[in-house]
Protein backbone atom coordinates (compact mmCIF):
# COMPACT_ATOMS: atom_id res chain seq x y z
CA UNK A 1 -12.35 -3.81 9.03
CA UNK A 2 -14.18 -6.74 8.21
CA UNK A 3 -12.18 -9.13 5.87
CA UNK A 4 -14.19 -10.69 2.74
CA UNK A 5 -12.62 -13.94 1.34
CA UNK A 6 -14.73 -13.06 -1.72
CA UNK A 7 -12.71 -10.13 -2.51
CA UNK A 8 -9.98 -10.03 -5.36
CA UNK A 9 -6.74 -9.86 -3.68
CA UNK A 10 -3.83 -8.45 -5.13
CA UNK A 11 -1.29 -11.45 -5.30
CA UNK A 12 1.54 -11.26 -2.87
CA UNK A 13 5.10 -12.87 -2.99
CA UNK A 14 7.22 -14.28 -0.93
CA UNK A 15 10.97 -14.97 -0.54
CA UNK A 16 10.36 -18.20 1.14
CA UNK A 17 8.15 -20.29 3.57
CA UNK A 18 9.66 -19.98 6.79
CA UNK A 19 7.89 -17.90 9.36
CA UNK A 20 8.72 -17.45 13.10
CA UNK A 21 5.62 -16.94 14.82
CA UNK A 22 1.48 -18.46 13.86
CA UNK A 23 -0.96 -16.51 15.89
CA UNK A 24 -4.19 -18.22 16.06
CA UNK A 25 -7.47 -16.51 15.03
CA UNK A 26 -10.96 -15.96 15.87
CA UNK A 27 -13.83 -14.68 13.99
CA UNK A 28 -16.16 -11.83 15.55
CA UNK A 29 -18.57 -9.91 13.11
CA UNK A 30 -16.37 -10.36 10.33
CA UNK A 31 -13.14 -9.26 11.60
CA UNK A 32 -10.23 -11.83 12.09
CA UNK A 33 -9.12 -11.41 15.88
CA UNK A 34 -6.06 -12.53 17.36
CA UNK A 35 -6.37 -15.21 20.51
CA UNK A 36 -3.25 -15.84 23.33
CA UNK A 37 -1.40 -18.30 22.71
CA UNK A 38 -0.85 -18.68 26.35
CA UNK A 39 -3.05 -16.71 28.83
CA UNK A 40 -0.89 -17.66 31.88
CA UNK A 41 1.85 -15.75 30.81
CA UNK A 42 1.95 -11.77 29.76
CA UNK A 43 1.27 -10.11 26.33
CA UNK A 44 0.12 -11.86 23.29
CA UNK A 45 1.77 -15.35 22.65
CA UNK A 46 1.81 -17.30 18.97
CA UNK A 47 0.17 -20.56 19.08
CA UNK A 48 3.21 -22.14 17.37
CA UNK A 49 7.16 -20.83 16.49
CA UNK A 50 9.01 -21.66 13.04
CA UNK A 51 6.06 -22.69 11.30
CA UNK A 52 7.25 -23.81 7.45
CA UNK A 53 4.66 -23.14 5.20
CA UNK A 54 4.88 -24.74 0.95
CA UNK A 55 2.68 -23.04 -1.59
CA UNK A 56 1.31 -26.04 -3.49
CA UNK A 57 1.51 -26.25 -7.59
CA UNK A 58 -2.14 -26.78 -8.58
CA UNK A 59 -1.30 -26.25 -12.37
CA UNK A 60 -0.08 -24.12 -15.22
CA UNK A 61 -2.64 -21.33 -13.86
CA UNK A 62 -0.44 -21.86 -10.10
CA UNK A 63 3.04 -19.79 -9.71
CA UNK A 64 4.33 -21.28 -6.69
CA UNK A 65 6.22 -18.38 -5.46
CA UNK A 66 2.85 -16.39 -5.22
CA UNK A 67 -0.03 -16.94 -2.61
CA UNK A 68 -3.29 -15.88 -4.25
CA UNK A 69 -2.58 -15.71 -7.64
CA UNK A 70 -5.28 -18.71 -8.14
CA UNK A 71 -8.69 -18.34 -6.90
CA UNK A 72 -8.26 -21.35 -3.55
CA UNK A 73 -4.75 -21.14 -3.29
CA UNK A 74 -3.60 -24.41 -1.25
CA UNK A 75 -0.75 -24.50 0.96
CA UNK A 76 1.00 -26.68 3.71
CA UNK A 77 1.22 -25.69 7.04
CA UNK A 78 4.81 -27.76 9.40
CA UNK A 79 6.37 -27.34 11.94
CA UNK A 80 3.32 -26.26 13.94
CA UNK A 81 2.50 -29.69 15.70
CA UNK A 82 0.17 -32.32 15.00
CA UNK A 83 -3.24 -30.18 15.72
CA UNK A 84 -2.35 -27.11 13.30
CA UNK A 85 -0.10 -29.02 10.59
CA UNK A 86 -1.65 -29.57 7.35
CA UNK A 87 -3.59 -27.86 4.73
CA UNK A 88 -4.74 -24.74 4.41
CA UNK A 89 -6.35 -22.49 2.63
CA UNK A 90 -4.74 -18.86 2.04
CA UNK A 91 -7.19 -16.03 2.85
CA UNK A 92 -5.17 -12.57 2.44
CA UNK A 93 -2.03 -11.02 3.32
CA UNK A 94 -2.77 -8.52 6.39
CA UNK A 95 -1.27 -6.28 9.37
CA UNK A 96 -2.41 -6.28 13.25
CA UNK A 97 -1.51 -3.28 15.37
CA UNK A 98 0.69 0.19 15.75
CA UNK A 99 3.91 1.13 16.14
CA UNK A 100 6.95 -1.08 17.60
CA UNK A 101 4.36 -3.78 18.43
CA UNK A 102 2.99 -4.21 14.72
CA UNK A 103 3.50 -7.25 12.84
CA UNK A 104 2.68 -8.21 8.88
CA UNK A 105 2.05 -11.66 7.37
CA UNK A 106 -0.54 -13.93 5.60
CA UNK A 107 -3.76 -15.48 6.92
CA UNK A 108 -4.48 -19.09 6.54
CA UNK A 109 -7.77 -21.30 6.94
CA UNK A 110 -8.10 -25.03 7.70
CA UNK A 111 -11.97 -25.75 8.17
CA UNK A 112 -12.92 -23.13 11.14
CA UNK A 113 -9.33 -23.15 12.07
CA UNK A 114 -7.25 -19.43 11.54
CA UNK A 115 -3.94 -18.57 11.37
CA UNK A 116 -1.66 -15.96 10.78
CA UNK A 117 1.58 -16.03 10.01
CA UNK A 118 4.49 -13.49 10.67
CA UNK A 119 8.23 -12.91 10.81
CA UNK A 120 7.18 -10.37 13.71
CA UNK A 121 6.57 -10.51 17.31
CA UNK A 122 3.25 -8.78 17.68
CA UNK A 123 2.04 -7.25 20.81
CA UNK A 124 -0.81 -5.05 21.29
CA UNK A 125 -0.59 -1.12 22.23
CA UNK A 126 -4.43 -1.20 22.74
CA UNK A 127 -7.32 -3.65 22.73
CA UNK A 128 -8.48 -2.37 19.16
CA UNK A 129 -5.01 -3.49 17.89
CA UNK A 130 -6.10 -7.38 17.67
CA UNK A 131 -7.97 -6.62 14.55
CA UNK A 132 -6.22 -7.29 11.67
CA UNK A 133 -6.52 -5.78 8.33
CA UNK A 134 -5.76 -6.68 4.93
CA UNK A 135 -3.22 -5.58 2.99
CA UNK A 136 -5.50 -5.55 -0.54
CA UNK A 137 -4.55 -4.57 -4.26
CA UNK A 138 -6.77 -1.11 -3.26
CA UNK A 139 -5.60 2.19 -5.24
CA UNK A 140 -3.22 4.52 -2.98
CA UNK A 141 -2.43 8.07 -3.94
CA UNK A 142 0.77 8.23 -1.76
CA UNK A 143 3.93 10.02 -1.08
CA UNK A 144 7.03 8.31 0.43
CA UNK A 145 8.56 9.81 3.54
CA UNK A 146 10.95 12.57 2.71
CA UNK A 147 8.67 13.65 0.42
CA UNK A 148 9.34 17.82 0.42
CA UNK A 149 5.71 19.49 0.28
CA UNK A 150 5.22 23.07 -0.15
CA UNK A 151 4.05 24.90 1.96
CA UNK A 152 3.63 28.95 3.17
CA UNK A 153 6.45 28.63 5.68
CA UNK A 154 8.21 26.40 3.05
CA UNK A 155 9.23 23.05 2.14
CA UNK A 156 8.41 20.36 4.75
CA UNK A 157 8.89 16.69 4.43
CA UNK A 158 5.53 15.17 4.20
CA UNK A 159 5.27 12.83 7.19
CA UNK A 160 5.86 16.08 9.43
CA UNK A 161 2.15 16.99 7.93
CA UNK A 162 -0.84 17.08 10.18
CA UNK A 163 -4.32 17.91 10.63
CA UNK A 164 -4.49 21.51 10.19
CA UNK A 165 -1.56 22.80 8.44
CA UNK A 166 -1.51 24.99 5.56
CA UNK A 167 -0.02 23.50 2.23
CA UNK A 168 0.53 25.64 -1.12
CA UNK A 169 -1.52 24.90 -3.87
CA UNK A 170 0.11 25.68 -7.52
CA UNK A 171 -2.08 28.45 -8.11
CA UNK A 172 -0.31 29.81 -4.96
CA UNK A 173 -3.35 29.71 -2.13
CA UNK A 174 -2.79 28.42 1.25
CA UNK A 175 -5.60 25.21 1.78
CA UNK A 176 -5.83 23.22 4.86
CA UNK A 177 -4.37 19.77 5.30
CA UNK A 178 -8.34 17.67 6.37
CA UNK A 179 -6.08 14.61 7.31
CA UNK A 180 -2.75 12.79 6.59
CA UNK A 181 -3.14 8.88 5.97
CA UNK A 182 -0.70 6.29 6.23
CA UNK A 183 -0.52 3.06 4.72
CA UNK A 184 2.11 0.24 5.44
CA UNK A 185 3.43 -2.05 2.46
CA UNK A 186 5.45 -5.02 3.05
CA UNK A 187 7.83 -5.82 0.47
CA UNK A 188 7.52 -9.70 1.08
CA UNK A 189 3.82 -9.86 0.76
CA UNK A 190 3.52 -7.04 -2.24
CA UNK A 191 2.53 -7.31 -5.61
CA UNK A 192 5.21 -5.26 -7.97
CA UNK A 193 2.64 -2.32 -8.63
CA UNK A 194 2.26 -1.28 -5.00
CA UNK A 195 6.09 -0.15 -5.11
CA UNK A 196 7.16 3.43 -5.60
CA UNK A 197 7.77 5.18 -8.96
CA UNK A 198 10.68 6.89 -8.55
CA UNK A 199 10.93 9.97 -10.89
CA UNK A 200 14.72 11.38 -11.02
CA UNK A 201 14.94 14.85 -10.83
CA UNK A 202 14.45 16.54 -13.77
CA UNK A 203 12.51 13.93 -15.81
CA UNK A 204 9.52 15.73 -15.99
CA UNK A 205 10.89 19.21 -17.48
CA UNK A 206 13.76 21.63 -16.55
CA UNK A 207 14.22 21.14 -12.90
CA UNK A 208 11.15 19.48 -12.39
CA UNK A 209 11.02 17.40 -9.98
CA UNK A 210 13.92 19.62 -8.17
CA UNK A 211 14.77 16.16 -6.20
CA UNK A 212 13.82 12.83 -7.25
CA UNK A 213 10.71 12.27 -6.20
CA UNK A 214 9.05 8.96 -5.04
CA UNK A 215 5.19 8.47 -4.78
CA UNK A 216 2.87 5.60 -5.36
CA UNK A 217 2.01 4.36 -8.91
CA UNK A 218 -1.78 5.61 -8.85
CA UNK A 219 -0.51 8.97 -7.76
CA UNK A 220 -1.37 11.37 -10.71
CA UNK A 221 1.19 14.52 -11.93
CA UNK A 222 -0.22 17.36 -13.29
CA UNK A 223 1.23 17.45 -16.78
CA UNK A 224 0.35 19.78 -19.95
CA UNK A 225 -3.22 19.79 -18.48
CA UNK A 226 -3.84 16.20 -17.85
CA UNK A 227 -3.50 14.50 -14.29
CA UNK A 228 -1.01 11.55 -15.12
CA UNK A 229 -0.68 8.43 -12.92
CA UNK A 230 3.20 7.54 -11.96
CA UNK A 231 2.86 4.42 -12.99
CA UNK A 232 1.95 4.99 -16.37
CA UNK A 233 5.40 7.14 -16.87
CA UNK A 234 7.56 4.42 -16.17
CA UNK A 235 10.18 4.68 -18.86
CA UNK A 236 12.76 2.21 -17.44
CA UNK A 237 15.55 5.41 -17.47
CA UNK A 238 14.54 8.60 -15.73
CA UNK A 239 11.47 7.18 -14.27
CA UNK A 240 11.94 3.73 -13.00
CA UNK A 241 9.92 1.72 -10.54
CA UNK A 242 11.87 1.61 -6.96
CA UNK A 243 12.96 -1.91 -5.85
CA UNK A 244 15.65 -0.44 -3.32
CA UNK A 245 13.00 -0.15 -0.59
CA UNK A 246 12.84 -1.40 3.07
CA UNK A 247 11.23 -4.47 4.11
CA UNK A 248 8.21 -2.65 4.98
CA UNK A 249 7.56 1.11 4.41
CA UNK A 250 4.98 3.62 4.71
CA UNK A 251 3.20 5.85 1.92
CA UNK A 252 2.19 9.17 3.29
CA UNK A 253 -1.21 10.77 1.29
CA UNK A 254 -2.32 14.37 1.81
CA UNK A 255 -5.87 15.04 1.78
CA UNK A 256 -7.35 19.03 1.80
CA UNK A 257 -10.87 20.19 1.84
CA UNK A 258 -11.14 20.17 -1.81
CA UNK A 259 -9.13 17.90 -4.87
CA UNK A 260 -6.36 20.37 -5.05
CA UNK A 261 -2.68 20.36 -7.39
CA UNK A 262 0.39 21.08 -4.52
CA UNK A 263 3.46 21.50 -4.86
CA UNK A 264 5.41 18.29 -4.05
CA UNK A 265 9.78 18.25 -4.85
CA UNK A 266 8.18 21.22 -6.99
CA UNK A 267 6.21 19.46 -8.70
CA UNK A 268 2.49 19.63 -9.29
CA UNK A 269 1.03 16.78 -7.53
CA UNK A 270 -2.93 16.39 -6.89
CA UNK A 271 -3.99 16.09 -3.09
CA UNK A 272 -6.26 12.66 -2.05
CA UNK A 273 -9.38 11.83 -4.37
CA UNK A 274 -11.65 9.51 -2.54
CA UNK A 275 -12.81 7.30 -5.42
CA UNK A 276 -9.26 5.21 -4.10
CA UNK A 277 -11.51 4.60 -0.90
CA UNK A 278 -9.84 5.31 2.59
CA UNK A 279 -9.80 1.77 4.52
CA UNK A 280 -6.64 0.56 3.58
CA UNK A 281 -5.29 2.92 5.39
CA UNK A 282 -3.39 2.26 8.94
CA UNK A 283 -5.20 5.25 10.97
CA UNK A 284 -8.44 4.75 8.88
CA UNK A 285 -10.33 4.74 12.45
CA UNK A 286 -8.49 8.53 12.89
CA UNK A 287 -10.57 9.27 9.72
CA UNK A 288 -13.55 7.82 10.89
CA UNK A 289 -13.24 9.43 14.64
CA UNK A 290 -12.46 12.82 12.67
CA UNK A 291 -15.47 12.72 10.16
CA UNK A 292 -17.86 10.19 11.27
CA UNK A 293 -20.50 11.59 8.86
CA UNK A 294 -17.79 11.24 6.31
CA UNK A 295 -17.02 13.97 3.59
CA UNK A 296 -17.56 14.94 0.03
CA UNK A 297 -14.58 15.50 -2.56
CA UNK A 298 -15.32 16.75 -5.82
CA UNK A 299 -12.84 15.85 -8.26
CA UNK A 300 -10.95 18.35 -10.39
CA UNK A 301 -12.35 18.36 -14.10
CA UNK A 302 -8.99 17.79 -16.05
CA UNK A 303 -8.36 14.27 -18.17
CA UNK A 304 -6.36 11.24 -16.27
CA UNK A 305 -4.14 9.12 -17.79
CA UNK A 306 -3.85 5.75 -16.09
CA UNK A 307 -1.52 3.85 -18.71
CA UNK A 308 1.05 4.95 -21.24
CA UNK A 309 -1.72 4.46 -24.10
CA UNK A 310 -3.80 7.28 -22.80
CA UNK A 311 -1.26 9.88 -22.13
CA UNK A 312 -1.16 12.58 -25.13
CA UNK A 313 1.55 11.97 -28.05
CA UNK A 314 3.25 15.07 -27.12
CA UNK A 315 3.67 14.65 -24.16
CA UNK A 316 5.04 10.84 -24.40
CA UNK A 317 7.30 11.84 -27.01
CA UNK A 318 8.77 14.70 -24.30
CA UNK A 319 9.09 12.28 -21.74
CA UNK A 320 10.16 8.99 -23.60
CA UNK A 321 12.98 11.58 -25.62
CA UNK A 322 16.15 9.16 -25.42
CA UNK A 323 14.02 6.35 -23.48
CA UNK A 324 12.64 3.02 -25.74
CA UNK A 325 8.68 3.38 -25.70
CA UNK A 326 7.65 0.50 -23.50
CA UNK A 327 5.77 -2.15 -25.77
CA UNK A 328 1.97 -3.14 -24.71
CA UNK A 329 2.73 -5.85 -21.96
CA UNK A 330 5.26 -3.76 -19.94
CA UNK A 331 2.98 -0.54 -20.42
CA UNK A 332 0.17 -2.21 -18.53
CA UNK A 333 2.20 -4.13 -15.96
CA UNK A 334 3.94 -0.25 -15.01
């Protein structure tokens, strides 16, 4: 996927500026490539090991401890020797490759020089895995692994989904799963609102969820008739945004034939919506190989509620019951 340096990226921290391995880069049609470091020997070698990178301060607008949260954020590339050191432009956080061989980290620019930078030791499981792709600030509509789905043989934990299988809708029909994407999310390069929402069990209404149930904030609940994003029922007590996650983790999303409400911990959930656009996604090539004419989704025709302000009085009132109502800056950052 081709990466534009236009975009708006979602601003991604980091702990520090230490990284063990910079890959260098080329550019081809838009996508940012990854070159050996050192063709005489086998795999994929980095250019340069322990590279220290320092976000500059360029200003009251500039937080330091964030890359990309100005519009040229500058930082300073050591430790790399004399041809790479210096300073750089950062383009995007982003991940290269599958499975055991995967790495995350940031992309850099220094005139028509490209790096990127990782903690991991990439090396390729196939030619296509050289591409790298951005991790964005793109909407995901995501369960966590260990999600329980219902389904007609019963309760199965959502990464054991595939193309195929039959999931129960609340209304109690059997639907086709069309395709199960995955996204990875690194902790260290994540903004805040790409974490989980984790609602404890029972938060939502007498045993509902019947476990506590973890999805992504732009997942939407079905509640008293409107389709409720997670993160807009963060009330700090029984529904809390989830910190206590791995390094790097994967959300799960479930997408049927048609916009569908299933059954996830019990709960009513809705199925994928593609107005959150697919490409972010690890195995969006899967999609593409599966559908290459793509596919039409009609959204169901209930209200959404994407921040505390627009969900119902009633139901707030049910939900918040014991909780303090979050005040307008921490209602629009959940």
């Amino acid at each position: 996927m081709p990466i534009d340096e236009t975009d708006t990226i979602t601003p991604p921290s980091y702990t520090d500026g230490n990284f063990s391995n910079a890959y260098l880069l080329t550019v081809v049609g838009g996508d940012f490539r990854i070159l050996d470091g050192n063709i005489f020997s086998r795999g994929i070698d980095p250019i340069a090991t322990d590279v220290v990178l320092e976000d500059k301060d360029q200003g009251r607008h500039d937080d330091p401890s964030v890359l990309g949260d100005v519009a040229v954020d500058r930082v300073t590339i050591g430790g790399a020797g004399p041809l790479l050191n210096g300073q750089y432009t950062f383009v995007t956080a982003a991940t290269v490759g599958t499975g055991e061989g995967a790495a995350t980290g940031i992309i850099v620019k220094k005139g028509l020089v490209y790096l990127f930078l990782t903690d991991d030791e990439y090396q390729p499981q196939a030619i296509g895995d050289r591409v790298l792709q951005p991790i964005e600030g793109e909407v995901s509509l995501c369960f966590m692994p260990g999600t329980l789905i219902r389904t007609p043989a019963g309760d199965v934990a959502v990464e054991t989904l595939k193309t195929g299988d039959a999931v129960t809708t609340t209304d109690g029909r059997a639907v086709a799963v069309r395709w199960i994407g995955r996204q990875t999310v690194a902790t260290r390069f994540c903004d805040e609102l790409k974490l989980p929402v984790r609602i404890r069990a029972g938060a939502l209404g007498d045993n509902l969820p019947q476990r506590d149930l973890l999805v992504s904030g732009d997942h939407a609940l079905f509640l008293d008739g409107v389709l409720v994003h997670a993160g807009a029922l963060v009330n700090g007590t029984t529904i809390v945004r989830e910190r206590d996650v791995p390094a790097v983790f994967t959300y799960f999303h479930v997408e049927t034939e048609g916009h569908e409400l299933i059954l996830a911990e019990g709960a009513a959930a809705e199925t994928f919506i593609d107005n959150a656009g697919r490409r972010a996604f690890d195995n969006f090539a899967e999609f593409e190989a599966l559908y290459p004419n793509g596919v039409d989704l009609v959204e169901m025709p209930y209200p959404r509620a994407k921040s505390y302000r627009q969900i119902p009085s009633s139901l707030r009132q049910r939900l918040w019951a014991g909780s303090a109502e979050p005040d307008a800056s921490v209602a629009a950052a959940a």
